[in-house]
Protein backbone atom coordinates (compact mmCIF):
# COMPACT_ATOMS: atom_id res chain seq x y z
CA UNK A 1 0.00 0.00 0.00
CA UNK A 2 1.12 3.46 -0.58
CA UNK A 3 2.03 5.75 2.10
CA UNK A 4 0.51 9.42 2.02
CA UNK A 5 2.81 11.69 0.27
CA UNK A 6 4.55 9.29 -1.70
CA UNK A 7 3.58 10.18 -5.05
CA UNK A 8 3.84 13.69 -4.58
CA UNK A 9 7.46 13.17 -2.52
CA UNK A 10 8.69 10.98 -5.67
CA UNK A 11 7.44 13.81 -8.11
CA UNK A 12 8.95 16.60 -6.36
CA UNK A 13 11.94 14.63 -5.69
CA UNK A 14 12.63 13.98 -9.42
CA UNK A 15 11.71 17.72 -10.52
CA UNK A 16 14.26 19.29 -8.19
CA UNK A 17 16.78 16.49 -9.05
CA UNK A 18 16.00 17.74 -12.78
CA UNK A 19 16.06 21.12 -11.71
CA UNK A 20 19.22 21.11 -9.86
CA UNK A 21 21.88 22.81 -11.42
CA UNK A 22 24.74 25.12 -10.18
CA UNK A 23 22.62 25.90 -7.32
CA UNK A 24 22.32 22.13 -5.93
CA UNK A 25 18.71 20.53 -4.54
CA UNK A 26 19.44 22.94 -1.45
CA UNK A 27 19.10 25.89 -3.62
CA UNK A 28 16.06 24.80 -5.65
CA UNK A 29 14.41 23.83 -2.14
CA UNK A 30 15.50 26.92 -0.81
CA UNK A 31 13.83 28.67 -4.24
CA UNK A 32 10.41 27.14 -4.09
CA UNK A 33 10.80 27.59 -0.32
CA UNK A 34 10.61 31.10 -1.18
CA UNK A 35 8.00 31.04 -3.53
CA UNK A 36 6.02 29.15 -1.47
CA UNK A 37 6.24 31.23 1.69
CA UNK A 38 7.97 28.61 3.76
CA UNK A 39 11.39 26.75 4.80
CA UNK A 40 13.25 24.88 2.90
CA UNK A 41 13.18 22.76 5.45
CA UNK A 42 9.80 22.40 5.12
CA UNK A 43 10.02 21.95 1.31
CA UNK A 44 11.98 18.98 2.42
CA UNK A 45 9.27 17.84 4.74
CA UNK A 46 6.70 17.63 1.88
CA UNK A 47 9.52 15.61 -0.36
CA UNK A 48 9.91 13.28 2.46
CA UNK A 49 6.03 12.81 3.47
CA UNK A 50 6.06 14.10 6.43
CA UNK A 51 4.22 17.04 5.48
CA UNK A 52 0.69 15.61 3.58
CA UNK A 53 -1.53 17.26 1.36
CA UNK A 54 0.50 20.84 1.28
CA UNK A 55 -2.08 23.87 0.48
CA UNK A 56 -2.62 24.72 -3.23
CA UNK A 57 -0.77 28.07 -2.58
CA UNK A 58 2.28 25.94 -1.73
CA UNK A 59 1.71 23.82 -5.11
CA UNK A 60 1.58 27.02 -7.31
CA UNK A 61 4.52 28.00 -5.81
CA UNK A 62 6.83 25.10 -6.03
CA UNK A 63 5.44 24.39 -9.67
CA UNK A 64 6.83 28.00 -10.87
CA UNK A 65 10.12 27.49 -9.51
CA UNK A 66 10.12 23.51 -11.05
CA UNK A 67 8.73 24.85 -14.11
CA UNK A 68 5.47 22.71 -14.51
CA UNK A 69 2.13 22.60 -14.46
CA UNK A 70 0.24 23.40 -11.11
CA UNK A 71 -1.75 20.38 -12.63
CA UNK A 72 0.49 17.72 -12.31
CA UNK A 73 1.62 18.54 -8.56
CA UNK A 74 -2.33 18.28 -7.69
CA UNK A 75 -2.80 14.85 -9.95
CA UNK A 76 0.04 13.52 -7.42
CA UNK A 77 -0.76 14.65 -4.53
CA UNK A 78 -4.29 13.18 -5.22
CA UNK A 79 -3.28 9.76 -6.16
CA UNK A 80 -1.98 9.85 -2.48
CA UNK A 81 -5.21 10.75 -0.78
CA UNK A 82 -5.29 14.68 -1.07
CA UNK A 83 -8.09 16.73 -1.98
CA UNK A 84 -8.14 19.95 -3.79
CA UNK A 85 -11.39 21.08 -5.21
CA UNK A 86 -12.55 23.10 -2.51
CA UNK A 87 -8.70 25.05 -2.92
CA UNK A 88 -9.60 25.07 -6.44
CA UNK A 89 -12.95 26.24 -6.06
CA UNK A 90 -12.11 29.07 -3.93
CA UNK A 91 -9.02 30.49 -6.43
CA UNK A 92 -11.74 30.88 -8.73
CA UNK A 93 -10.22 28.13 -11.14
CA UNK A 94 -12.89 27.88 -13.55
CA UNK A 95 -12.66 23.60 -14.03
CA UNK A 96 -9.93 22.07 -12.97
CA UNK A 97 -6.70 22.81 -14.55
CA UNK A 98 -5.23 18.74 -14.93
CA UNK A 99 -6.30 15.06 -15.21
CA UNK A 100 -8.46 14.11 -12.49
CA UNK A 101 -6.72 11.20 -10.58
CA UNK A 102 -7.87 8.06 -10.91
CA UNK A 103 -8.36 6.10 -7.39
């Protein structure tokens, strides 16, 4: 069975290892960090798991940083469990803007 977080950790985790450049996974945590409003160390606490279902504000801002849809954060984070339409609902999103997961 899949733990809570783990699609989204294995996502993110791969995006910031794709991201990484000059600037190491430390600074591309430390960037969506940033454009998140939080830690890095609680970027890292989202990668891991620990953290589940992060807000949709956090989403938006890690997916600028990684370069990718907002989308395809949520379609992970709901195969593990999360839900987002309310979020979505209330950023006046007009439909939703990805794939709805499959459970």
């Amino acid at each position: 069975m899949q733990k809570r977080g783990e699609a989204l950790g294995a996502l993110l985790d791969e995006l910031i290892d794709n991201a990484a450049g000059d600037d190491g996974r430390e600074g591309v945590m430390a960037r969506m960090g940033r454009a998140a409003g939080i830690s890095a160390s609680t970027v890292g606490q989202i990668v891991n798991g620990s953290i589940e279902c992060p807000p949709l504000t956090r989403l938006e801002g890690f997916a600028r940083v990684l370069n990718v849809s907002v989308g395809r954060l949520i379609s992970a984070a709901e195969r593990d469990g999360c839900e987002y339409e309310r979020q979505l609902r209330s950023h006046n999103y007009p439909e939703p803007p990805y794939p709805r997961a499959r459970h």
